[in-house]
Protein backbone atom coordinates (compact mmCIF):
# COMPACT_ATOMS: atom_id res chain seq x y z
CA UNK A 1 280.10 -40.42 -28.27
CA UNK A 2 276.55 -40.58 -26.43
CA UNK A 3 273.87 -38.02 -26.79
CA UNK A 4 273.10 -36.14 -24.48
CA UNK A 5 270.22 -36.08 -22.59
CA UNK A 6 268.64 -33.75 -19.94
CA UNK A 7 266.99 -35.18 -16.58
CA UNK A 8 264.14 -33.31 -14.81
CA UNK A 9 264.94 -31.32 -12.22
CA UNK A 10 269.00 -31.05 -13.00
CA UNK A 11 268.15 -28.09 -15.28
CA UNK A 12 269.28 -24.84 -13.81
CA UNK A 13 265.97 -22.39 -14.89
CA UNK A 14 267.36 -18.80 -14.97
CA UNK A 15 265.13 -15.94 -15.10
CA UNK A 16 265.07 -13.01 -17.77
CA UNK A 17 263.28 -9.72 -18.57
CA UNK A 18 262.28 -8.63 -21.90
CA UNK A 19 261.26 -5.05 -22.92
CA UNK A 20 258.45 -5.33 -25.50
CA UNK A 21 258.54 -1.56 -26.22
CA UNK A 22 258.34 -0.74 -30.09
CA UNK A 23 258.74 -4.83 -30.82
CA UNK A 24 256.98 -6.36 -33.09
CA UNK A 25 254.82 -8.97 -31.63
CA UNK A 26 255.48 -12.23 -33.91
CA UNK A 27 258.99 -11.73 -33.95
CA UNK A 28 258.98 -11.43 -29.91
CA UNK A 29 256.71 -14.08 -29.53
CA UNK A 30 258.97 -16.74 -31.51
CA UNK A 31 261.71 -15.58 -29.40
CA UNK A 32 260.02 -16.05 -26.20
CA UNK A 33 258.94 -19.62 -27.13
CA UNK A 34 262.20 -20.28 -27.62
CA UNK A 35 263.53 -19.36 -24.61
CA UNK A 36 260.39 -21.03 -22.62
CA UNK A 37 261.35 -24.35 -24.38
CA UNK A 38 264.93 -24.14 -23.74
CA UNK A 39 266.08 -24.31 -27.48
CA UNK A 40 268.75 -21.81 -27.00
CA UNK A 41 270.37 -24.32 -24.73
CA UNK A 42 272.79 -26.59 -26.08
CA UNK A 43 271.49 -29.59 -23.25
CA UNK A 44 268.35 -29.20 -24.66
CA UNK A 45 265.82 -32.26 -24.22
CA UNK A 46 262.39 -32.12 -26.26
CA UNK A 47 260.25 -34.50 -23.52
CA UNK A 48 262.25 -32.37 -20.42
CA UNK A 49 261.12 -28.54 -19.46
CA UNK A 50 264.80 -27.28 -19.96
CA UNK A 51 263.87 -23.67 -20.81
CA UNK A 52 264.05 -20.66 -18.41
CA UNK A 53 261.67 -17.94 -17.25
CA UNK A 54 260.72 -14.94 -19.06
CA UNK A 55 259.33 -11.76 -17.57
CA UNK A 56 257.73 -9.11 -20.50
CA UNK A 57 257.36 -5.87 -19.61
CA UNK A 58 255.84 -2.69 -21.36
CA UNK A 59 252.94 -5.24 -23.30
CA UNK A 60 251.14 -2.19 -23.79
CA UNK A 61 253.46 -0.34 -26.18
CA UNK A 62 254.33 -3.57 -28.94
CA UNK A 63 253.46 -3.21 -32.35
CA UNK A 64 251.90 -4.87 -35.36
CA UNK A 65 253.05 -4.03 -39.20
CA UNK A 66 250.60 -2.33 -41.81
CA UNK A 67 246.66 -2.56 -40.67
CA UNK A 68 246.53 -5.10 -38.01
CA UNK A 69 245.29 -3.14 -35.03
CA UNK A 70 242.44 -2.55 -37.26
CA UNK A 71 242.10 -5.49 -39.17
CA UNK A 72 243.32 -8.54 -37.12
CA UNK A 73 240.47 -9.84 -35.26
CA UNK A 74 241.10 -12.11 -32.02
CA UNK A 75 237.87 -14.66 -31.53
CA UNK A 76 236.58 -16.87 -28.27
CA UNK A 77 234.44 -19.43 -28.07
CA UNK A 78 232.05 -18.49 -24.95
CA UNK A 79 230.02 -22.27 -24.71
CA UNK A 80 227.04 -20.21 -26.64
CA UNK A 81 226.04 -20.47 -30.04
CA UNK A 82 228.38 -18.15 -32.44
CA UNK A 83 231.93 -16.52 -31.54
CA UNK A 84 233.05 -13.51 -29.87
CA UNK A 85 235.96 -11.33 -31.54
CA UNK A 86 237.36 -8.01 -31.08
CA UNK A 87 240.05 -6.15 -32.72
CA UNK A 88 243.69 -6.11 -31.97
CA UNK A 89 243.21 -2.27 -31.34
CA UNK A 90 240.97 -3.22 -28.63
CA UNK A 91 242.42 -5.88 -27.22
CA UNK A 92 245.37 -3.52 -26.54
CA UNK A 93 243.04 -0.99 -24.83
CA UNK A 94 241.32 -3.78 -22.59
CA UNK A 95 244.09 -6.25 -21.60
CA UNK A 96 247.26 -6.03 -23.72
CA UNK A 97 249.14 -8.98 -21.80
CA UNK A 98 247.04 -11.36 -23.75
CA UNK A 99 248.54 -10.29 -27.32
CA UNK A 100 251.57 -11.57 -26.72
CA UNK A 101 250.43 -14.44 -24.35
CA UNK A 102 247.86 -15.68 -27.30
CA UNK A 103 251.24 -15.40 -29.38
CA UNK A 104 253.34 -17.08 -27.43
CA UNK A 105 251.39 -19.97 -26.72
CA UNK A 106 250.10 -20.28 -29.90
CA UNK A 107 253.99 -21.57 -30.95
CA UNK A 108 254.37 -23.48 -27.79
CA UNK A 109 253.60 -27.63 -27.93
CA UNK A 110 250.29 -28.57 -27.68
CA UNK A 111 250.84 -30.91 -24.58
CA UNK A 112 251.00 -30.57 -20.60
CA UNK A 113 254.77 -29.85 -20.96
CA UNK A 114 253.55 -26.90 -23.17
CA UNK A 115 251.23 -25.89 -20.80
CA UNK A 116 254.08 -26.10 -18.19
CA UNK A 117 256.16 -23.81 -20.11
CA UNK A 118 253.70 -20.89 -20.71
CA UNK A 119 253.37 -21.02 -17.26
CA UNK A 120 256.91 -19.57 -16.91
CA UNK A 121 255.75 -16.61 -18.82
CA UNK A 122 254.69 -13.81 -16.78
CA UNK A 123 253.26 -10.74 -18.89
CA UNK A 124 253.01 -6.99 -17.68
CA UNK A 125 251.66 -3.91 -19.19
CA UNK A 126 253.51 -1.51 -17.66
CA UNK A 127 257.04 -1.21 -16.93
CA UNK A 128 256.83 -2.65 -13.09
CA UNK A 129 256.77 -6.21 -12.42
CA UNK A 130 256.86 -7.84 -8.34
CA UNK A 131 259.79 -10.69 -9.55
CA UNK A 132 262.67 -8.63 -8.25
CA UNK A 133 263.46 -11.09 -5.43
CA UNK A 134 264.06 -13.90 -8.90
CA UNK A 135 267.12 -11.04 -9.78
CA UNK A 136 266.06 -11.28 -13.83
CA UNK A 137 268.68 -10.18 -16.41
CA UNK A 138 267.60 -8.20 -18.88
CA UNK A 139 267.80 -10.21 -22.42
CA UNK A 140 267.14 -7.95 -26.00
CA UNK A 141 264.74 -10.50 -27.97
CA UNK A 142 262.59 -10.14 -31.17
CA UNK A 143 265.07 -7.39 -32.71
């Protein structure tokens, strides 16, 4: 019996849509990577991209358990001397795509194939999102 192995560019990449709505972000976020790496694939290859793309919608309405809007603190480095940070609170109220893309990447590899796979994730606030023409099926993660 041989193992295996996936070949780039023989992987059919399927696209899905997640609603983030009342989800807790961690729990999302490992089930996003997932997907993006292709680990709920049987064929899958850890040096080939064999995971599919994920459309999140509703960013703006995820959650966080006990205090963390108030107490978990996102910081930057900005090339100057010291670090930004904000709160998660407002991060949501500036730009909440970037919660769950800081999440998600944060569990992706560390590599240019990682880097290739967040680029398959495509994050929306609201509940609108211009990748109709893709035809995404709607897939229930993180519950």
């Amino acid at each position: 019996m041989k193992t295996y192995m996936a070949k780039p560019g023989e992987v059919d990449q399927r696209w899905w849509v997640v609603d983030a709505s009342e989800r807790r972000v961690g729990r999302l976020a490992s089930a996003i990577a997932m997907v993006l790496m292709g680990k709920h694939r049987p064929t899958y290859t850890p040096h080939v991209d064999t995971g599919d793309h994920v459309v999140v919608i509703n960013a703006d309405k995820v959650e966080f358990s006990g205090k963390k809007w108030q107490q978990k603190l996102y910081r930057w480095y900005t090339g100057y001397q010291g670090l930004k940070s904000e709160t998660a609170e407002h991060r949501r109220d500036r730009r909440p795509e970037l919660i769950i893309e800081e999440a998600v990447r944060r569990m992706l590899p560390k590599t240019r194939l990682g880097r290739k796979m967040l680029d398959k994730l495509k994050v929306y606030a609201g509940s609108e999102h211009p990748h109709q023409p893709q035809q995404p099926e709607p897939i229930d993660l993180g519950a």
